[in-house]
C-alpha atoms as a PDB file:
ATOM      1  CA  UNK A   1      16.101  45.903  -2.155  1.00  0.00           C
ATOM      2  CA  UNK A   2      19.298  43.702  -2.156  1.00  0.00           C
ATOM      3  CA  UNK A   3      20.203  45.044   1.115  1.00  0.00           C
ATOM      4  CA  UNK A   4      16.220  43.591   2.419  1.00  0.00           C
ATOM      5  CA  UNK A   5      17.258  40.408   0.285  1.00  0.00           C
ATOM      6  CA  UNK A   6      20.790  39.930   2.011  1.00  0.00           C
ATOM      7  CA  UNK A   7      18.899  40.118   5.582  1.00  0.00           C
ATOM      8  CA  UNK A   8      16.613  37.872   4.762  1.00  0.00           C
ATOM      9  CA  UNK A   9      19.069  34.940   3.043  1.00  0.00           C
ATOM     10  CA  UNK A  10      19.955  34.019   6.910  1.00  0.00           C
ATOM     11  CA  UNK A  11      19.164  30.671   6.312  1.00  0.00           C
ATOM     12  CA  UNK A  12      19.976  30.281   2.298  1.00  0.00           C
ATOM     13  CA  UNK A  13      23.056  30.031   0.096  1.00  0.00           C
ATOM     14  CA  UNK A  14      23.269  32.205  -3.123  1.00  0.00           C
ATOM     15  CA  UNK A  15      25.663  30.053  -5.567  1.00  0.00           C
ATOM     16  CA  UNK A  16      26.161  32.395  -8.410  1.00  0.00           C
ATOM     17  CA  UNK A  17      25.652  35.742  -6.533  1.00  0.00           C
ATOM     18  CA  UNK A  18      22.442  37.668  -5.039  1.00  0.00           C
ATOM     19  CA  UNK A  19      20.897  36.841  -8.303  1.00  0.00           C
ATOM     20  CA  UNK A  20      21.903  33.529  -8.291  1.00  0.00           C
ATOM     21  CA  UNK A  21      20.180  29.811  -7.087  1.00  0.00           C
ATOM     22  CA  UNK A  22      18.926  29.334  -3.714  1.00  0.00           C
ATOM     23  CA  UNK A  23      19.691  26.348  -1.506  1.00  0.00           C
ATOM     24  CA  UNK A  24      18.371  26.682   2.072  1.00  0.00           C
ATOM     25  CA  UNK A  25      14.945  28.473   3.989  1.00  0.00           C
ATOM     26  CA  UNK A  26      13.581  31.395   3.724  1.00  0.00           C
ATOM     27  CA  UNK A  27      11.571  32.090   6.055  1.00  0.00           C
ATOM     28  CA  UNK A  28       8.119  29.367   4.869  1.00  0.00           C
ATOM     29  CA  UNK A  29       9.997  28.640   1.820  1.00  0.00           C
ATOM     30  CA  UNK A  30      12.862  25.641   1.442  1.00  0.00           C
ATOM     31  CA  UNK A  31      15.016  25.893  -2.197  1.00  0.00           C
ATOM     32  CA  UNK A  32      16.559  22.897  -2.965  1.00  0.00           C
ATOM     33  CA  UNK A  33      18.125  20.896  -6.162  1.00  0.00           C
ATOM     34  CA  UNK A  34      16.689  17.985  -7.837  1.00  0.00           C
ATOM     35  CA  UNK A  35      18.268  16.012 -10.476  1.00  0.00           C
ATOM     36  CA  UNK A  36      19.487  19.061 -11.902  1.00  0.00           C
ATOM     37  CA  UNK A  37      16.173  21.736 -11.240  1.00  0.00           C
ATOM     38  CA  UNK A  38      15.504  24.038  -8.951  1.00  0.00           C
ATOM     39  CA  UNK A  39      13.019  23.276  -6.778  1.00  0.00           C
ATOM     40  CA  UNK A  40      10.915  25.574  -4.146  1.00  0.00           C
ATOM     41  CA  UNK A  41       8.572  23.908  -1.121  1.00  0.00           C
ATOM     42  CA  UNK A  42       6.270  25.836   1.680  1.00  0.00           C
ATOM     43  CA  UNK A  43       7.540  23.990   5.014  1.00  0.00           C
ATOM     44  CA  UNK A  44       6.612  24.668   8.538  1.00  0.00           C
ATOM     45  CA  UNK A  45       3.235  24.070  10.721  1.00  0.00           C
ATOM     46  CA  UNK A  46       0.269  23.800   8.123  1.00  0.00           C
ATOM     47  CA  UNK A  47      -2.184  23.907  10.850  1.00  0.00           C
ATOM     48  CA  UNK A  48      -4.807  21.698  11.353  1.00  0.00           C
ATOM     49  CA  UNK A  49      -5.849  19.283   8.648  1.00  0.00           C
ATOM     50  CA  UNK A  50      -8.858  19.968   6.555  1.00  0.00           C
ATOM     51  CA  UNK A  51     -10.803  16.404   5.502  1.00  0.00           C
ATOM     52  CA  UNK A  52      -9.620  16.895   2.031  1.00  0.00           C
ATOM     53  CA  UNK A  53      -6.046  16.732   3.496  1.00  0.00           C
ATOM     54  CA  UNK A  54      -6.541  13.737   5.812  1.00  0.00           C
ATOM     55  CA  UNK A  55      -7.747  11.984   2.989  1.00  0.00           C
ATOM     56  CA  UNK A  56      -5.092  12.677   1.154  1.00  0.00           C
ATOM     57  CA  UNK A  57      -2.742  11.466   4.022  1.00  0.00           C
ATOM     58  CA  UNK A  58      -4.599   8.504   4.250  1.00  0.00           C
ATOM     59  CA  UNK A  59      -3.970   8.036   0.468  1.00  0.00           C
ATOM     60  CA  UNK A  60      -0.842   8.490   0.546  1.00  0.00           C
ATOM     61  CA  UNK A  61       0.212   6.548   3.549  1.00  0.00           C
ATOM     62  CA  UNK A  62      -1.834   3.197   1.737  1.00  0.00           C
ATOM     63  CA  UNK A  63       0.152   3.721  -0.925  1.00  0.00           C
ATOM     64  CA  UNK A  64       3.627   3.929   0.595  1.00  0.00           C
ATOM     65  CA  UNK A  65       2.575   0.322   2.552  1.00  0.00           C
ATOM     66  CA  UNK A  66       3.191  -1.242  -1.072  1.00  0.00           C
ATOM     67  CA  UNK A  67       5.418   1.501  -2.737  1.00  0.00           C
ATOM     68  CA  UNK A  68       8.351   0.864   0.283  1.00  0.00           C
ATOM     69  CA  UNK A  69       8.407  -2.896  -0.007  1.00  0.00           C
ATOM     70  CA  UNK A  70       9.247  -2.940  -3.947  1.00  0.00           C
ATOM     71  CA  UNK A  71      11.821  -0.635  -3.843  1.00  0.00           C
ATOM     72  CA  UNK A  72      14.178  -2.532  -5.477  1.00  0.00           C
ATOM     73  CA  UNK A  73      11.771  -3.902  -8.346  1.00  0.00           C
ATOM     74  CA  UNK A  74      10.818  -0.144  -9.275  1.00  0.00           C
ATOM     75  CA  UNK A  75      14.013   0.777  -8.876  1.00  0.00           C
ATOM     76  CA  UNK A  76      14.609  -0.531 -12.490  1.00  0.00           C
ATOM     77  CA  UNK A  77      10.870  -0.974 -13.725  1.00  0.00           C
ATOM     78  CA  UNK A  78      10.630   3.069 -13.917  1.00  0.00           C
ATOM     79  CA  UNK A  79      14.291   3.774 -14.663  1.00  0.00           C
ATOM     80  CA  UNK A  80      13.344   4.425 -18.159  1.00  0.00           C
ATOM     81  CA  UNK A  81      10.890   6.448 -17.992  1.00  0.00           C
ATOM     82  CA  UNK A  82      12.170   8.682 -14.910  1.00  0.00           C
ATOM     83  CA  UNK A  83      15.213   9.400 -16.681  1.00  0.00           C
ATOM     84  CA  UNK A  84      15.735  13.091 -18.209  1.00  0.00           C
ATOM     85  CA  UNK A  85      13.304  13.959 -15.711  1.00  0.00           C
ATOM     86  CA  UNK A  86      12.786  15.697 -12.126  1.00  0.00           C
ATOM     87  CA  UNK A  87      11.049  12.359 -10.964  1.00  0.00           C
ATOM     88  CA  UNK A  88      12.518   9.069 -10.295  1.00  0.00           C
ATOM     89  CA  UNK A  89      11.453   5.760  -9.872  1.00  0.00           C
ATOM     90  CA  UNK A  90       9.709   6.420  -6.329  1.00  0.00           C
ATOM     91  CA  UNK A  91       7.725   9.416  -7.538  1.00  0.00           C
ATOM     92  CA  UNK A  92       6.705   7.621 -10.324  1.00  0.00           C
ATOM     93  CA  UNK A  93       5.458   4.303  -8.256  1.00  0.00           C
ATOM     94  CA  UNK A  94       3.851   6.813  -6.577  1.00  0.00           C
ATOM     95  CA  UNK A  95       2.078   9.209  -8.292  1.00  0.00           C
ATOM     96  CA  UNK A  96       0.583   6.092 -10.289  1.00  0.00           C
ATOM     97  CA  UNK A  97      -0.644   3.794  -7.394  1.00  0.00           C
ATOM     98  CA  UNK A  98      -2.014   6.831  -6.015  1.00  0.00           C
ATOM     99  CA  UNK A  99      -3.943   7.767  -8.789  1.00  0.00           C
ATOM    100  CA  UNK A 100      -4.808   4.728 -10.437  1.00  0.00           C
ATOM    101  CA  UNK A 101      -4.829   1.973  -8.183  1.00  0.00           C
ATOM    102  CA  UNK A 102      -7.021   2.630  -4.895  1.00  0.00           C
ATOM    103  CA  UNK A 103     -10.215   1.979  -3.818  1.00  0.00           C
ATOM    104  CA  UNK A 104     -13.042   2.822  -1.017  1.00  0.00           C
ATOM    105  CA  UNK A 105     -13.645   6.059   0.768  1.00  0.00           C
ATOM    106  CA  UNK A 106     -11.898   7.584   3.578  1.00  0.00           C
ATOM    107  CA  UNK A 107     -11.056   6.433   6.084  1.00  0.00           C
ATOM    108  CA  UNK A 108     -11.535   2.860   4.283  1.00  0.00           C
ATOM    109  CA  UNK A 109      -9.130   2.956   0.999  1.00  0.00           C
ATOM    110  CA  UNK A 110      -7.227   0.156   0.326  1.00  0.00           C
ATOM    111  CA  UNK A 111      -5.011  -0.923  -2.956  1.00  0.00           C
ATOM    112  CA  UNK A 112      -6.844  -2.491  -5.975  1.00  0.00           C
ATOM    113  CA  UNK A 113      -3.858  -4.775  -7.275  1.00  0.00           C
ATOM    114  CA  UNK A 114      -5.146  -5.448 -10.096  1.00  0.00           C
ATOM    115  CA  UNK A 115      -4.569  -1.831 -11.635  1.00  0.00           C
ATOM    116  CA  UNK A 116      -0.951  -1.532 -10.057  1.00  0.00           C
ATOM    117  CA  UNK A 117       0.979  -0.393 -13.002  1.00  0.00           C
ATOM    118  CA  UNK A 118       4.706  -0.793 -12.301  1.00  0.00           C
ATOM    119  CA  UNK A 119       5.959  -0.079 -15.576  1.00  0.00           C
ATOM    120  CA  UNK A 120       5.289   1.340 -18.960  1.00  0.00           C
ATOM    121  CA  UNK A 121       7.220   0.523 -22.349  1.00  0.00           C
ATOM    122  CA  UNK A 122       6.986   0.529 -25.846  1.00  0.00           C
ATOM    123  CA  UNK A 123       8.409  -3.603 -26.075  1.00  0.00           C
ATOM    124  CA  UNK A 124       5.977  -6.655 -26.506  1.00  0.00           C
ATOM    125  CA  UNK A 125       4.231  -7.428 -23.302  1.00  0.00           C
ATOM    126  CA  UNK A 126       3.325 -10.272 -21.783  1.00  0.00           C
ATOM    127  CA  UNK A 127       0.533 -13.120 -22.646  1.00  0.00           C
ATOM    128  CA  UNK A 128      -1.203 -16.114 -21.939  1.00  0.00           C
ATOM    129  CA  UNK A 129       0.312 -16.024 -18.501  1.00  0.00           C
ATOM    130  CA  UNK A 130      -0.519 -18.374 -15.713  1.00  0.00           C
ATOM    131  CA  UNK A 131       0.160 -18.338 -12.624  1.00  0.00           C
ATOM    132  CA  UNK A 132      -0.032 -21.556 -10.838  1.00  0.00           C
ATOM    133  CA  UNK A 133       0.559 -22.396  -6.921  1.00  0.00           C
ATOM    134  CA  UNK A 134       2.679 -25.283  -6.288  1.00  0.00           C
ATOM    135  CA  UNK A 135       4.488 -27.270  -3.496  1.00  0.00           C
ATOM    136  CA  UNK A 136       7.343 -24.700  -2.464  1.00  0.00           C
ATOM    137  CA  UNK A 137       6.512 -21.957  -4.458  1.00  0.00           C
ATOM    138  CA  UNK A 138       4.643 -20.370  -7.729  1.00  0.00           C
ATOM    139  CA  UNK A 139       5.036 -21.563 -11.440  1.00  0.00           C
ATOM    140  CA  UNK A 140       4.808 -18.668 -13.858  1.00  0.00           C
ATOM    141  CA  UNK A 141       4.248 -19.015 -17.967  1.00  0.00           C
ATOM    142  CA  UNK A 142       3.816 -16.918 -21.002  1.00  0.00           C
ATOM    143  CA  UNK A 143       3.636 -16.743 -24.540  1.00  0.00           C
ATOM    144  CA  UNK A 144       6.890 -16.793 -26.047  1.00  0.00           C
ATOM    145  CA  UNK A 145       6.472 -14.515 -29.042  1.00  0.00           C
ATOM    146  CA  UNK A 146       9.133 -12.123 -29.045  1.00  0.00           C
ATOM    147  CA  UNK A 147      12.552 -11.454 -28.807  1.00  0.00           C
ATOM    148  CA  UNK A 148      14.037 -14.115 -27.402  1.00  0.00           C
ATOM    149  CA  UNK A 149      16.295 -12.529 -25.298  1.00  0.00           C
ATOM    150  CA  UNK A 150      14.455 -10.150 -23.345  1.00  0.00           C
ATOM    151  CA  UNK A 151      14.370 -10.361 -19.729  1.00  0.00           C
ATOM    152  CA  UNK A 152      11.633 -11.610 -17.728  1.00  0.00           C
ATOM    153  CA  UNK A 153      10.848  -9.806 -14.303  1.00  0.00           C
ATOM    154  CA  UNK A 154       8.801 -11.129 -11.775  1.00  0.00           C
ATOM    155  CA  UNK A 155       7.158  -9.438  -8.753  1.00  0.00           C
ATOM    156  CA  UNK A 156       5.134 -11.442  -5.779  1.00  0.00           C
ATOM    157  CA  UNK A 157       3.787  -8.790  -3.738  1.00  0.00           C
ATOM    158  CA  UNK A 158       2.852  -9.852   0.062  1.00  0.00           C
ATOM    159  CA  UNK A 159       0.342  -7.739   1.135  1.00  0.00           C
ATOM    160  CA  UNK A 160       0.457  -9.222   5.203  1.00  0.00           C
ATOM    161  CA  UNK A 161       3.803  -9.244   5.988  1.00  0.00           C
ATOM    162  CA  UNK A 162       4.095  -5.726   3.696  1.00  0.00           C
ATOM    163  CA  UNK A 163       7.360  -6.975   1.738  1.00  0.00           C
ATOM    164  CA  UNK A 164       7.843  -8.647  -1.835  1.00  0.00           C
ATOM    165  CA  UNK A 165       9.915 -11.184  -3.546  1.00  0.00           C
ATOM    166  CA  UNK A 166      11.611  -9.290  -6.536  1.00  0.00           C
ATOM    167  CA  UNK A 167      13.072 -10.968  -9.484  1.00  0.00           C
ATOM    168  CA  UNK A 168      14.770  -8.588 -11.855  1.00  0.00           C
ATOM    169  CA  UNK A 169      16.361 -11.219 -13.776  1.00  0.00           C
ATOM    170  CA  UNK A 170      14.184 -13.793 -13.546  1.00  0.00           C
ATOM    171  CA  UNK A 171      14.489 -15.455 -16.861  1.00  0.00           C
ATOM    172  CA  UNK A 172      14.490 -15.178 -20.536  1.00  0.00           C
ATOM    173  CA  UNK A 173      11.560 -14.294 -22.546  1.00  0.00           C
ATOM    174  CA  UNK A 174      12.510 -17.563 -24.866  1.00  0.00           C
ATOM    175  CA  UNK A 175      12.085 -20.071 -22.000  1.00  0.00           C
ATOM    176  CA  UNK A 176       8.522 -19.234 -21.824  1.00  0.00           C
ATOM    177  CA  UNK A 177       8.144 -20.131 -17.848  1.00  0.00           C
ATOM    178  CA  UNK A 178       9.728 -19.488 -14.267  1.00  0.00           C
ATOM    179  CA  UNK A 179       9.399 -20.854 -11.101  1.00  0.00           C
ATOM    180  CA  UNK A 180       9.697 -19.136  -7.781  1.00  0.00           C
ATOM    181  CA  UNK A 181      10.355 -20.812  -4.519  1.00  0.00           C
ATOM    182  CA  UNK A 182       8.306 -19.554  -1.271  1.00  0.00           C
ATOM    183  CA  UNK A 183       8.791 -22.230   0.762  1.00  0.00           C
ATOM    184  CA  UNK A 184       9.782 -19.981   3.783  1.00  0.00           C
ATOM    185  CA  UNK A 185       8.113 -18.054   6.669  1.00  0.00           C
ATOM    186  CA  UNK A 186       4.722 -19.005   5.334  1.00  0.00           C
ATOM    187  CA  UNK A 187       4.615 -16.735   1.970  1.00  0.00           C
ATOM    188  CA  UNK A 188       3.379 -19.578  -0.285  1.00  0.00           C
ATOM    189  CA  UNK A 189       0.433 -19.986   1.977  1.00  0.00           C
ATOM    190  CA  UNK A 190      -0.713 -16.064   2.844  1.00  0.00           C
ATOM    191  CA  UNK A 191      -1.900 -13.700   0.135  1.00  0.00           C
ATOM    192  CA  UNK A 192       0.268 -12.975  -2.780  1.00  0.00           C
ATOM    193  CA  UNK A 193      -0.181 -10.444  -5.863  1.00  0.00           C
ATOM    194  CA  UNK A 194       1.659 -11.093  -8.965  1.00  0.00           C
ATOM    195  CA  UNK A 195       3.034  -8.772 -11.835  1.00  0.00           C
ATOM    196  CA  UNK A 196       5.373  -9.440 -15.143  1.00  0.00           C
ATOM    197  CA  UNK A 197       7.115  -6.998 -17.601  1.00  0.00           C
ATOM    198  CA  UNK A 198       9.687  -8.062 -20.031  1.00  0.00           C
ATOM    199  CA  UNK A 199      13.341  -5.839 -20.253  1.00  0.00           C
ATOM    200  CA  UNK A 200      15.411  -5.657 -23.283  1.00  0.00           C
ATOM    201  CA  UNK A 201      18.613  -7.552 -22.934  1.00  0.00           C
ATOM    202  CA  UNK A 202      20.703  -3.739 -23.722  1.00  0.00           C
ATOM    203  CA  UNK A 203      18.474  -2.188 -21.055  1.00  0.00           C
ATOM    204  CA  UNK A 204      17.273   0.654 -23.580  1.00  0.00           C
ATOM    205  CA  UNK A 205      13.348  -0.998 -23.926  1.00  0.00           C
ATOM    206  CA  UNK A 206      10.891  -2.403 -21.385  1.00  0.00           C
ATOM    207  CA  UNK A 207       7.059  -3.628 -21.980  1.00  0.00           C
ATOM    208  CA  UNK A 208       4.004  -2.805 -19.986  1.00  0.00           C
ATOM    209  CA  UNK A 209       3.663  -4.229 -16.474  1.00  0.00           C
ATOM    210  CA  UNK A 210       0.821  -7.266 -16.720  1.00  0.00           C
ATOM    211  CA  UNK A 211      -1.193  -7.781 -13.792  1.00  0.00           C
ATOM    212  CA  UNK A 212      -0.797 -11.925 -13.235  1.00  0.00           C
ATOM    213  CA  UNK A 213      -3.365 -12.305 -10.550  1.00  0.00           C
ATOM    214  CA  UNK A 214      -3.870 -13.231  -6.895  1.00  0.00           C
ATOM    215  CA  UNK A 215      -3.021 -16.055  -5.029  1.00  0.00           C
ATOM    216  CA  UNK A 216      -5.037 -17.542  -1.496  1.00  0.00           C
ATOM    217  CA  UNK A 217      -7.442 -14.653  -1.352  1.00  0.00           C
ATOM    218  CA  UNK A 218      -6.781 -11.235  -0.999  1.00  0.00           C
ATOM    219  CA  UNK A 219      -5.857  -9.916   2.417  1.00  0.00           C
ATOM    220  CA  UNK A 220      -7.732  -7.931   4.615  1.00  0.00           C
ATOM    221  CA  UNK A 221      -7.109  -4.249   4.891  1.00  0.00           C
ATOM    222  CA  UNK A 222      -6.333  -2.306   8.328  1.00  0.00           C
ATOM    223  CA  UNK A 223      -9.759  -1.594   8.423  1.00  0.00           C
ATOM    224  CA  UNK A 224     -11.112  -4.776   8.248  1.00  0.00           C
ATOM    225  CA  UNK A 225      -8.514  -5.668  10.728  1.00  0.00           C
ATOM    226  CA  UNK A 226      -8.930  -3.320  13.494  1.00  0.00           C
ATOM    227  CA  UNK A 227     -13.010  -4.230  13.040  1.00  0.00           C
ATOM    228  CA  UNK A 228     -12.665  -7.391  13.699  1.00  0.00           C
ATOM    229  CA  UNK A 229     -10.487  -6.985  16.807  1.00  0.00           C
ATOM    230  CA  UNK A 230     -13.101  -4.169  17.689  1.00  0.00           C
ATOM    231  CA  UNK A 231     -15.965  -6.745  17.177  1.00  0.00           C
ATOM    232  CA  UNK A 232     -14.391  -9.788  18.926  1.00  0.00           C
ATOM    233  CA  UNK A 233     -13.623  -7.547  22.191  1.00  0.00           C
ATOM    234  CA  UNK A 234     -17.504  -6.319  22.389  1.00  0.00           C
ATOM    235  CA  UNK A 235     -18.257  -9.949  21.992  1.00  0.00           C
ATOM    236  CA  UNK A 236     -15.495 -11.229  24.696  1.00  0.00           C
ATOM    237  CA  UNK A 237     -17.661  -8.422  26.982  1.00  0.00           C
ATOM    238  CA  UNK A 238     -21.263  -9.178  25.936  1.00  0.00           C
ATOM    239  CA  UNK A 239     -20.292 -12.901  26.599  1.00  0.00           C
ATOM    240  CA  UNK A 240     -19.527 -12.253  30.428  1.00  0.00           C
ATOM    241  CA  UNK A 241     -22.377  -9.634  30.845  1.00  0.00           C
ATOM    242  CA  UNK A 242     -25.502 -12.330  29.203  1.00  0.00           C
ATOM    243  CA  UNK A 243     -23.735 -14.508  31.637  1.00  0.00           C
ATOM    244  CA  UNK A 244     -24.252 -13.396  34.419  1.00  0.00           C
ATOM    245  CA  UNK A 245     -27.758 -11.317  33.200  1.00  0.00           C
ATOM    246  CA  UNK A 246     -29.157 -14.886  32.477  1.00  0.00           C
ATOM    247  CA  UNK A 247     -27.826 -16.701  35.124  1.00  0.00           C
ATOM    248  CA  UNK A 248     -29.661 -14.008  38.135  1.00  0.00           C
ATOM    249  CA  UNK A 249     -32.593 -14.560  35.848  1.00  0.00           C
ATOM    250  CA  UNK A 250     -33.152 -18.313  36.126  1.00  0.00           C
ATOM    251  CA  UNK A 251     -32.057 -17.921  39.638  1.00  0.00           C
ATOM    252  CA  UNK A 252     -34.980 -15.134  40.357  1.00  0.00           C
ATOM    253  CA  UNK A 253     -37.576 -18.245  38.054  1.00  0.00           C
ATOM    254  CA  UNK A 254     -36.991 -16.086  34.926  1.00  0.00           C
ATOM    255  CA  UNK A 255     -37.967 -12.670  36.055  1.00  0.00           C
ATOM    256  CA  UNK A 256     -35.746  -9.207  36.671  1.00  0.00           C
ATOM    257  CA  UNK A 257     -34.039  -9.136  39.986  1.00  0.00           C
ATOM    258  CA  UNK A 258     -35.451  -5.910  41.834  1.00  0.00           C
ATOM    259  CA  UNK A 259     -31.953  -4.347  42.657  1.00  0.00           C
ATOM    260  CA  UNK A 260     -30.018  -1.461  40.797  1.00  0.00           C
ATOM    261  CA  UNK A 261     -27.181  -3.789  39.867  1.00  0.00           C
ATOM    262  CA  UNK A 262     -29.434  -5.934  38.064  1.00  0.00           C
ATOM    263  CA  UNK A 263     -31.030  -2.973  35.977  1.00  0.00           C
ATOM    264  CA  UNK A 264     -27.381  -1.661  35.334  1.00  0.00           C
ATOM    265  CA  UNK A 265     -26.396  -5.158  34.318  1.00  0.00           C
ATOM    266  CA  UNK A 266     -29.639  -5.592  32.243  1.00  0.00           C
ATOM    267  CA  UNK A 267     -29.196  -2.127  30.331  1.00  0.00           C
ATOM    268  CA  UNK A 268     -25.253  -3.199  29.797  1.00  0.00           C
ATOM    269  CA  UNK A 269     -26.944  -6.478  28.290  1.00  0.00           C
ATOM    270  CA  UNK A 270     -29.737  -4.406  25.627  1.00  0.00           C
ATOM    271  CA  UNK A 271     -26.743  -2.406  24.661  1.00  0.00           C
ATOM    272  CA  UNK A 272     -24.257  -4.642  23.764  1.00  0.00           C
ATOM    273  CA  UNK A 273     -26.324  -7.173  22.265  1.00  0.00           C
ATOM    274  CA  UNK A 274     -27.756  -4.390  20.196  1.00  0.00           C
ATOM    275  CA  UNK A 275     -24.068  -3.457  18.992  1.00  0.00           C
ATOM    276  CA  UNK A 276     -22.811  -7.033  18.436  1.00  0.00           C
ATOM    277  CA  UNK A 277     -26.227  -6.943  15.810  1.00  0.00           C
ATOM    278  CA  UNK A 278     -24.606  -3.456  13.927  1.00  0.00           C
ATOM    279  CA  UNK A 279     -20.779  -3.508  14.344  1.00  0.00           C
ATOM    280  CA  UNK A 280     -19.052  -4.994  11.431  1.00  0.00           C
ATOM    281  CA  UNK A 281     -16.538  -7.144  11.975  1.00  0.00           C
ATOM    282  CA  UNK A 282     -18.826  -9.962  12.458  1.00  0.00           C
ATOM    283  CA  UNK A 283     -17.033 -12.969  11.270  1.00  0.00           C
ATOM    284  CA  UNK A 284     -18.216 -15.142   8.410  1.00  0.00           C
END
């Protein structure tokens, strides 16, 4: 048995022995540490993707868009609670957007900012907050009840350019406002979601997370996007095709040219015009 086990270790380190921790492949199996466990994953070709797993991709890949661009807000929103554990800050950022904070069906999912929870504490949260737009940037408030000393963090989320203006140390809970300056490469005037937790000045406490609100609309999702381009080239087409359908009409006094161009042209016409009627996309 240990000789079968030595053979088959080609690819793996034994640190304490044959009966010690893995770290390497063997054979579908990768061994690994992580923050101190032991931890086992299937790897290689999973063959083709079932629709449960696409959707899951798709899921996943929506929620890294916003997960990747507040890196460095999460980084010490969900240091608390990740520590101790096998998780840190990015699993948890995650695991919760994932679960909590998406909506539509596949293909069409999309965040719903309003239940992004980037972090979760035992200290007073924040409220009556406002969030108010102003000339170079946004004007935050809140109720200063509380600790006076506890720090304020800010995140402005910018869902079109997929990045986000972190403040970790934005202010004190005791000055009971902030502002934030924008006034650069257009943020103050695209979409923007807003969030607020307080931090306790030794670091060992943080508050809820408090959704603040949206700013200029929310923005369109890929979806929406790559319908509207799809739309607006059918309608570029359709544009060129009644053109010319309705121009060899009046020329022929309003009745079908007799010629096989003109009934391929006039079929072209019924279908598109038909489409432009059922594609979304349609602006307004």
């Amino acid at each position: 048995m240990l000789h079968l086990m030595i053979n088959t270790l080609n690819m793996a380190k034994v640190a304490n022995g044959p009966l010690g921790s893995l770290n390497g492949k063997i054979n579908n199996l990768g061994f690994y540490m992580l923050n101190g466990q032991h931890i086992c994953r299937t790897i290689g070709d999973p063959g083709k993707p079932s629709i449960n797993q696409q959707a899951n991709r798709r899921e996943m890949s929506v929620t890294m868009q916003m997960v990747s661009s507040i890196r460095e807000f999460i980084s010490v929103s969900f240091d608390l609670e990740a520590r101790g554990t096998v998780k840190n800050a990015h699993n948890l950022a995650t695991s919760y957007i994932k679960k909590k904070a998406l909506k539509g069906q596949y293909p069409n999912l999309s965040v719903d900012y309003s239940k992004v929870e980037l972090s979760h504490g035992t200290l007073a949260g924040a409220t009556d907050l406002k969030l108010e737009k102003r000339e170079k940037g946004v004007q935050i408030s809140w109720n200063t009840k509380g600790r006076y000393d506890d720090i304020v963090m800010i995140l402005l989320y910018h869902p079109l350019k997929r990045t986000a203006t972190s403040r970790i140390n934005a202010s004190r809970r005791d000055t009971g406002t902030c502002f934030i300056e924008l006034d650069h490469d257009g943020f103050l005037e695209e979409p923007i979601e807003a969030y607020i937790c307080f931090r306790a000045a030794d670091g060992k406490e943080i508050s809820d997370s408090v959704y603040l609100g949206n700013l200029n609309g929310e923005a369109e999702t890929e979806e929406q996007i790559s319908e509207k381009r799809k739309y607006a080239e059918v309608k570029q087409r359709f544009s060129i095709v009644e053109a010319d359908y309705l121009g060899q009409m009046q020329g022929n006094r309003g009745n079908p040219v007799d010629s096989k161009a003109f009934r391929t042209l006039e079929k072209e016409y019924e279908v598109l015009k038909n489409k432009l009627e059922h594609l979304p996309g349609k602006p307004g």
